[in-house]
N, C-alpha and C. Protein backbone atom coordinates (compact mmCIF):
# COMPACT_ATOMS: atom_id res chain seq x y z
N UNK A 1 0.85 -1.18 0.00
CA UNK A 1 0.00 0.00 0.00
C UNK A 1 0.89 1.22 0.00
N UNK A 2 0.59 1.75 -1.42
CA UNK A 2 1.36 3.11 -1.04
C UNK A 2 0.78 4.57 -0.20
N UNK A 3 1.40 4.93 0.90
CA UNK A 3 0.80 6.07 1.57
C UNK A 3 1.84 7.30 1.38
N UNK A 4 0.90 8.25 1.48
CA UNK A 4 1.54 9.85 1.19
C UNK A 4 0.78 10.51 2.12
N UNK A 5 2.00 10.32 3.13
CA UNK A 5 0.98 10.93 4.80
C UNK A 5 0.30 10.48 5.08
N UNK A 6 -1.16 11.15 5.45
CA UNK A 6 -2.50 10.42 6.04
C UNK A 6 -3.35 10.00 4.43
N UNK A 7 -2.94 10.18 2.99
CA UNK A 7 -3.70 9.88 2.37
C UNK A 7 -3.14 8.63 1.53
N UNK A 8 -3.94 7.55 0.95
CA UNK A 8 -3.66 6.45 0.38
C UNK A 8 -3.87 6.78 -1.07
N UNK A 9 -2.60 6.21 -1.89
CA UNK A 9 -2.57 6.79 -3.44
C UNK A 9 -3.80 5.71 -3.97
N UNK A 10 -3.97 6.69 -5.21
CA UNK A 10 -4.95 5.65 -6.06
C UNK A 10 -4.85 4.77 -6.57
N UNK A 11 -4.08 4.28 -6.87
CA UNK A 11 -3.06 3.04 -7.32
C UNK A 11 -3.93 1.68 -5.70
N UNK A 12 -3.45 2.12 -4.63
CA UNK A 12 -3.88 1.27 -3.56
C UNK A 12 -4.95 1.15 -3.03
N UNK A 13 -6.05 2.47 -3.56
CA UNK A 13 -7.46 2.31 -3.28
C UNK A 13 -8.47 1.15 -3.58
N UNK A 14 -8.44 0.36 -5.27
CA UNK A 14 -9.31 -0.80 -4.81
C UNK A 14 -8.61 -1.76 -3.87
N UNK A 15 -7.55 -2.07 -3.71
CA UNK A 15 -6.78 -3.40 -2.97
C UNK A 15 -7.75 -2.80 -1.46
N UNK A 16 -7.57 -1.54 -0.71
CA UNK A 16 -8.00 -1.30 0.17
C UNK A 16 -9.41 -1.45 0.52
N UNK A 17 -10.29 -1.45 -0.19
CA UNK A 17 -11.83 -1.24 -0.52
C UNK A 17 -12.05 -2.67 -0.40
N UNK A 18 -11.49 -3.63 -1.02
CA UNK A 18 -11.61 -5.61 -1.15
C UNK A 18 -11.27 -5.40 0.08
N UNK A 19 -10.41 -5.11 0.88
CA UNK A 19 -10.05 -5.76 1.89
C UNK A 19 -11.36 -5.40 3.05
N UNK A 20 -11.41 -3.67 2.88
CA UNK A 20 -12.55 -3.72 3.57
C UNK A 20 -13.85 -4.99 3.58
N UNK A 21 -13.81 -4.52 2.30
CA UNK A 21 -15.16 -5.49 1.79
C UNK A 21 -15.20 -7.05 2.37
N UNK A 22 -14.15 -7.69 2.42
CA UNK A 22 -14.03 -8.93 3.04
C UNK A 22 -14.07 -9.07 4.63
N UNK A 23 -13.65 -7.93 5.19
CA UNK A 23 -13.36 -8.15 6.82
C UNK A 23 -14.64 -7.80 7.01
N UNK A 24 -15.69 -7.39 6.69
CA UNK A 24 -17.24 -6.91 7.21
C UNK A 24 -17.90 -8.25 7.49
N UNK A 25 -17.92 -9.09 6.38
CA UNK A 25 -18.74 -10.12 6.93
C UNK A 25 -18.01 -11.15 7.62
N UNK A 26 -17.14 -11.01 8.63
CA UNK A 26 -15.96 -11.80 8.99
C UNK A 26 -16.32 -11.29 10.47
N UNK A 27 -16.41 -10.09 10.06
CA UNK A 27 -16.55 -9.54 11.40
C UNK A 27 -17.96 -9.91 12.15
N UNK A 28 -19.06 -9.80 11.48
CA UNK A 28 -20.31 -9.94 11.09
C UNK A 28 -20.33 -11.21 12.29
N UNK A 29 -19.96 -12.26 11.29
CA UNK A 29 -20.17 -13.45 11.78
C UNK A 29 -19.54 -14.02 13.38
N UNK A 30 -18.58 -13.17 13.80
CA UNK A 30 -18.11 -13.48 14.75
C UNK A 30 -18.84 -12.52 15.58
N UNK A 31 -19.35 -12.01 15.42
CA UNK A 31 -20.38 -10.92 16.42
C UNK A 31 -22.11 -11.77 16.68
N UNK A 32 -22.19 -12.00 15.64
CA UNK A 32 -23.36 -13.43 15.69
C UNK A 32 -22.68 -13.85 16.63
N UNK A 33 -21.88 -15.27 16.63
CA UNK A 33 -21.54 -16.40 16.71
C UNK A 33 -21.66 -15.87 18.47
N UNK A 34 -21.10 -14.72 19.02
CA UNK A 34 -20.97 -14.48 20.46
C UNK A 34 -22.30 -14.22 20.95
N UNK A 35 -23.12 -13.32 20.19
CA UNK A 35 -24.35 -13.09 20.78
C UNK A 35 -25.47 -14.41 20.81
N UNK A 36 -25.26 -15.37 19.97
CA UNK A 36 -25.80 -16.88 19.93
C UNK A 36 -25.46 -17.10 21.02
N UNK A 37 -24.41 -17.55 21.15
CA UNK A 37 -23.21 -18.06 22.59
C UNK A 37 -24.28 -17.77 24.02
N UNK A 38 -24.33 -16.08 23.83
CA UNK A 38 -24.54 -15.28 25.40
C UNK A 38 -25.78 -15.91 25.11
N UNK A 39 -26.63 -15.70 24.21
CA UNK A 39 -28.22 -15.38 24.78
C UNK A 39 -28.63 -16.93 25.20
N UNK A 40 -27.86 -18.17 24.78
CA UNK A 40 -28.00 -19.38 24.96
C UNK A 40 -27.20 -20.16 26.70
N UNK A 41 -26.32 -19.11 26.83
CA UNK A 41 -25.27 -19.49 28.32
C UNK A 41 -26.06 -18.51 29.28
N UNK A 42 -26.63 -17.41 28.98
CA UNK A 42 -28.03 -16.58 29.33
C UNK A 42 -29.22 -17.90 29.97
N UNK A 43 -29.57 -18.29 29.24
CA UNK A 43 -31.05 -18.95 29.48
C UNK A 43 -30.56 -20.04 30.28
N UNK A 44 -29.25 -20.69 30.01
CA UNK A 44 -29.18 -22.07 30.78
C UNK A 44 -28.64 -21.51 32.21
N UNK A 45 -28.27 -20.15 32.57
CA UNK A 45 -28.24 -19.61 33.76
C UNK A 45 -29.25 -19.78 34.66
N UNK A 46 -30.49 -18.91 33.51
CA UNK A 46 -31.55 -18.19 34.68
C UNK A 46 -32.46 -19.76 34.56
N UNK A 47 -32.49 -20.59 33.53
CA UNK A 47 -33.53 -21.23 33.73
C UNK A 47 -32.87 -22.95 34.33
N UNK A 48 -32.25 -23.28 33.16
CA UNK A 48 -31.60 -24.94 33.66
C UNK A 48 -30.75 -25.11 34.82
N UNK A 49 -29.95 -24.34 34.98
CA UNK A 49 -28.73 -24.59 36.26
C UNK A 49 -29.39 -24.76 37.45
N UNK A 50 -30.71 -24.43 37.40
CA UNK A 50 -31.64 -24.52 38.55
C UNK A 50 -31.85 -25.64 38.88
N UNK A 51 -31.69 -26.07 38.27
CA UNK A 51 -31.98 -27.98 38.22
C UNK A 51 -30.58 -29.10 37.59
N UNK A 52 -30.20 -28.42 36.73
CA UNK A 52 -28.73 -29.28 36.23
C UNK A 52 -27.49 -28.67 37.46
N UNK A 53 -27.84 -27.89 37.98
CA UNK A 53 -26.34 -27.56 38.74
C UNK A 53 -26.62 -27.48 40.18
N UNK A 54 -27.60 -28.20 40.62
CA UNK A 54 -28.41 -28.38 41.89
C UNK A 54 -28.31 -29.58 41.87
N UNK A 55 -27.92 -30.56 41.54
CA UNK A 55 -27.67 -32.20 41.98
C UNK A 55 -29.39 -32.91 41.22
N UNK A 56 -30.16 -32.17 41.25
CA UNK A 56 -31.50 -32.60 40.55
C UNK A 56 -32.07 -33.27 38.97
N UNK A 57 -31.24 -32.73 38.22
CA UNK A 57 -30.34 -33.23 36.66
C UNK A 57 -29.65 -33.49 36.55
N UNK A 58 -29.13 -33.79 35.44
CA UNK A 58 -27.30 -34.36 35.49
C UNK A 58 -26.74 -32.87 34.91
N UNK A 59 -25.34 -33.33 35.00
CA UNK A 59 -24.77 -31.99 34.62
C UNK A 59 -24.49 -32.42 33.39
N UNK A 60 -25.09 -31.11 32.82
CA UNK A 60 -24.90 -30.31 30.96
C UNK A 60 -23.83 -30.14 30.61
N UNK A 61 -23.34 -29.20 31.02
CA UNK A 61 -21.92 -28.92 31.17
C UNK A 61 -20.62 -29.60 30.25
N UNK A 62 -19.87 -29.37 29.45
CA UNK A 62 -19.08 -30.23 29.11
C UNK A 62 -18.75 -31.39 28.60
N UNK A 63 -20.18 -31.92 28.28
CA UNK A 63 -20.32 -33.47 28.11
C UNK A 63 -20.08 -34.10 26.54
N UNK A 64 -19.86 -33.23 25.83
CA UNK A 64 -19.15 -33.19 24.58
C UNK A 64 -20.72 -33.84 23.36
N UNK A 65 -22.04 -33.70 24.29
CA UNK A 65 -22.89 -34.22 23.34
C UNK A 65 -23.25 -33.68 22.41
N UNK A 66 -23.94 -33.97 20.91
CA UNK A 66 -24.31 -33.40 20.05
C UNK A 66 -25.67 -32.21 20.29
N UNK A 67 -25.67 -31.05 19.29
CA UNK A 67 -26.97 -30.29 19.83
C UNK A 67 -28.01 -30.59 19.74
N UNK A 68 -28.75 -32.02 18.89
CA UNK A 68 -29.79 -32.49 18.73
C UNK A 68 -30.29 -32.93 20.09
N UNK A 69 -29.52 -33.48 21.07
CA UNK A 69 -29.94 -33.86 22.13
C UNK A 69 -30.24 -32.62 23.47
N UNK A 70 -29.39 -30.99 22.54
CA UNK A 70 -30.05 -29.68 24.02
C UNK A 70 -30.94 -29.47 22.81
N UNK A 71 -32.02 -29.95 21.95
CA UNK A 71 -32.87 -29.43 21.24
C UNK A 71 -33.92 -30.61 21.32
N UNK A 72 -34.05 -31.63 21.53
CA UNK A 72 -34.80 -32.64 21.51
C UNK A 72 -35.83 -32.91 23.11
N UNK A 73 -34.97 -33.21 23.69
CA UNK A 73 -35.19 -33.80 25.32
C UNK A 73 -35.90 -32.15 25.87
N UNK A 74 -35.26 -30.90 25.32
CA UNK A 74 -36.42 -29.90 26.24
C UNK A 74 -37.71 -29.79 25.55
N UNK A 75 -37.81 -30.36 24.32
CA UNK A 75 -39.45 -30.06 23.72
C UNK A 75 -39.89 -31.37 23.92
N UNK A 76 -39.77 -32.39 24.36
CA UNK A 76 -40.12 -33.48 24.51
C UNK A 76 -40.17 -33.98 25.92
N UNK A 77 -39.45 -33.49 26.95
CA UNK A 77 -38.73 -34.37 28.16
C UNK A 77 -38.63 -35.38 28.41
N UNK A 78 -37.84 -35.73 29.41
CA UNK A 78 -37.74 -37.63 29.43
C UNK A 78 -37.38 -37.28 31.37
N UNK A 79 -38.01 -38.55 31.29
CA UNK A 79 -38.32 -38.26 32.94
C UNK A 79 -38.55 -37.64 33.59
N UNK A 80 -37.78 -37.25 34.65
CA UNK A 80 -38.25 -36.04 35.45
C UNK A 80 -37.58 -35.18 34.76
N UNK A 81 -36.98 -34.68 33.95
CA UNK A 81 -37.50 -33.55 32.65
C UNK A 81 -38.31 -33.14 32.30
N UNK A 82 -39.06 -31.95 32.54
CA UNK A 82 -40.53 -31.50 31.66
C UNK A 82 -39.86 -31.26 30.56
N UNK A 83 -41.13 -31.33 29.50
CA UNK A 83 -40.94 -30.60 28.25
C UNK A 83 -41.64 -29.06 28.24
N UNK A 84 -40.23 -28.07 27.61
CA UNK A 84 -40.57 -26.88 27.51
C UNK A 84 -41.58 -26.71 25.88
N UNK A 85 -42.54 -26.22 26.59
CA UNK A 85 -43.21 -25.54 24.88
C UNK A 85 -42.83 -24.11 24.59
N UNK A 86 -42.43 -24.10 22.86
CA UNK A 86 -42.54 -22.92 22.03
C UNK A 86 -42.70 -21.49 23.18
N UNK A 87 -43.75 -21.29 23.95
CA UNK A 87 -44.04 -20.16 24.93
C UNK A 87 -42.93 -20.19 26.02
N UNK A 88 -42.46 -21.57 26.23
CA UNK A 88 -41.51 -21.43 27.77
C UNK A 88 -40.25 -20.66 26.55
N UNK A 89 -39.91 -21.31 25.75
CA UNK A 89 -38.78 -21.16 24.90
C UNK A 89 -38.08 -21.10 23.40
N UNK A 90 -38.51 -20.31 22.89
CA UNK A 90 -38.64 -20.19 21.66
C UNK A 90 -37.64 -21.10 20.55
N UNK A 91 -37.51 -21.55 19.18
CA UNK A 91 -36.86 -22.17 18.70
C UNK A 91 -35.37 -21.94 18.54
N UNK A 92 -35.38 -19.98 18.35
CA UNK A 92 -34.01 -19.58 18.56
C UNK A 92 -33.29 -20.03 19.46
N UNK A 93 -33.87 -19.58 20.51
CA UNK A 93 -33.37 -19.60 21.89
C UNK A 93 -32.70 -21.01 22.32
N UNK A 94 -33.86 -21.99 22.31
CA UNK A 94 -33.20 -23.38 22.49
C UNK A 94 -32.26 -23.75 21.45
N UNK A 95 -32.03 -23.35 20.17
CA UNK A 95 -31.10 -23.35 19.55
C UNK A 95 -29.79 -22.95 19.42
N UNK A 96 -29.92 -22.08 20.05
CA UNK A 96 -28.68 -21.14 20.62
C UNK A 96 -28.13 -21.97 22.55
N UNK A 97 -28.97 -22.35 22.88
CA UNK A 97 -28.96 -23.27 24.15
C UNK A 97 -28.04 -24.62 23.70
N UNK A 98 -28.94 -25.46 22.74
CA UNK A 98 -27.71 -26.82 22.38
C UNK A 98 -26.76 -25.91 21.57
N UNK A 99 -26.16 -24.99 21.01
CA UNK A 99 -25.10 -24.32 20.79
C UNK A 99 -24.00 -24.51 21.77
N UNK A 100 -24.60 -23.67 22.57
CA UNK A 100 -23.72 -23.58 23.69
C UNK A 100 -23.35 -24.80 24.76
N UNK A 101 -24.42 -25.50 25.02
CA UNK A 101 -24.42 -26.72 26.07
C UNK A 101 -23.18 -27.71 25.39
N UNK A 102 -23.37 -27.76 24.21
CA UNK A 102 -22.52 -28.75 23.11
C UNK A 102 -21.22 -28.38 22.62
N UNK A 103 -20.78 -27.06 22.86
CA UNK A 103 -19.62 -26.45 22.84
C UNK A 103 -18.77 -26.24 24.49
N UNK A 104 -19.71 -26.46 25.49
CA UNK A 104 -19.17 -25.78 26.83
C UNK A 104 -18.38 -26.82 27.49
N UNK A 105 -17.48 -27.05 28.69
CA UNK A 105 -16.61 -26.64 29.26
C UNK A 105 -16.94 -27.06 30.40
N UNK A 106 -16.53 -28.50 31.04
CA UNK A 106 -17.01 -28.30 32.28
C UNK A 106 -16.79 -27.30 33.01
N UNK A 107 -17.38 -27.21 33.96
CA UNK A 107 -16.56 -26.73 35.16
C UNK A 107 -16.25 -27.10 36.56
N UNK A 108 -15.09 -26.16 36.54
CA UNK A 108 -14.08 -27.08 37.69
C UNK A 108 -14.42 -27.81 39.07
């Protein structure tokens, strides 16, 4: 890139403009990918840990399972699991929930 002070010659203006153009949706997506993350490590706060991190469920946490299973078992439940409906939890939401449950980390 040729620069002349604070201004960029014309010669280097489209190379600069592509590059812009490429880091937007790069950026984009990694700004998703976190707000998925929160609003899903969000809900298993206020709503599941109540029961998975209380000895009452098993622990979620870390268990390296696929997301079909944090998307299946809450609209359905199995045992002393209720099943959440659409109103307790919307499709995003639980989607963004096995996101996160299936990516997370025990803890220590």
């Amino acid at each position: 890139m040729v620069s002349n002070g604070n201004r960029i010659s014309t010669r280097a203006l489209p190379g600069v403009l592509l590059a812009a153009l490429l880091a937007v949706p790069a950026m984009s997506a990694s700004a998703e990918g976190t707000a998925e993350i929160s609003r899903g490590q969000q809900y298993y706060e206020k709503i599941c840990a109540k029961c998975h991190e209380a000895g009452i469920g098993p622990v979620l946490l870390g268990r390296g399972l696929p997301e079909v299973i944090f998307t299946t078992i809450p609209r359905s439940g199995l045992r002393a699991m209720p099943a959440f409906r659409v109103s307790d939890i919307d499709d995003a939401t639980l989607q963004s929930l096995a996101k996160y449950l299936a990516n997370s980390k025990p803890k220590p």
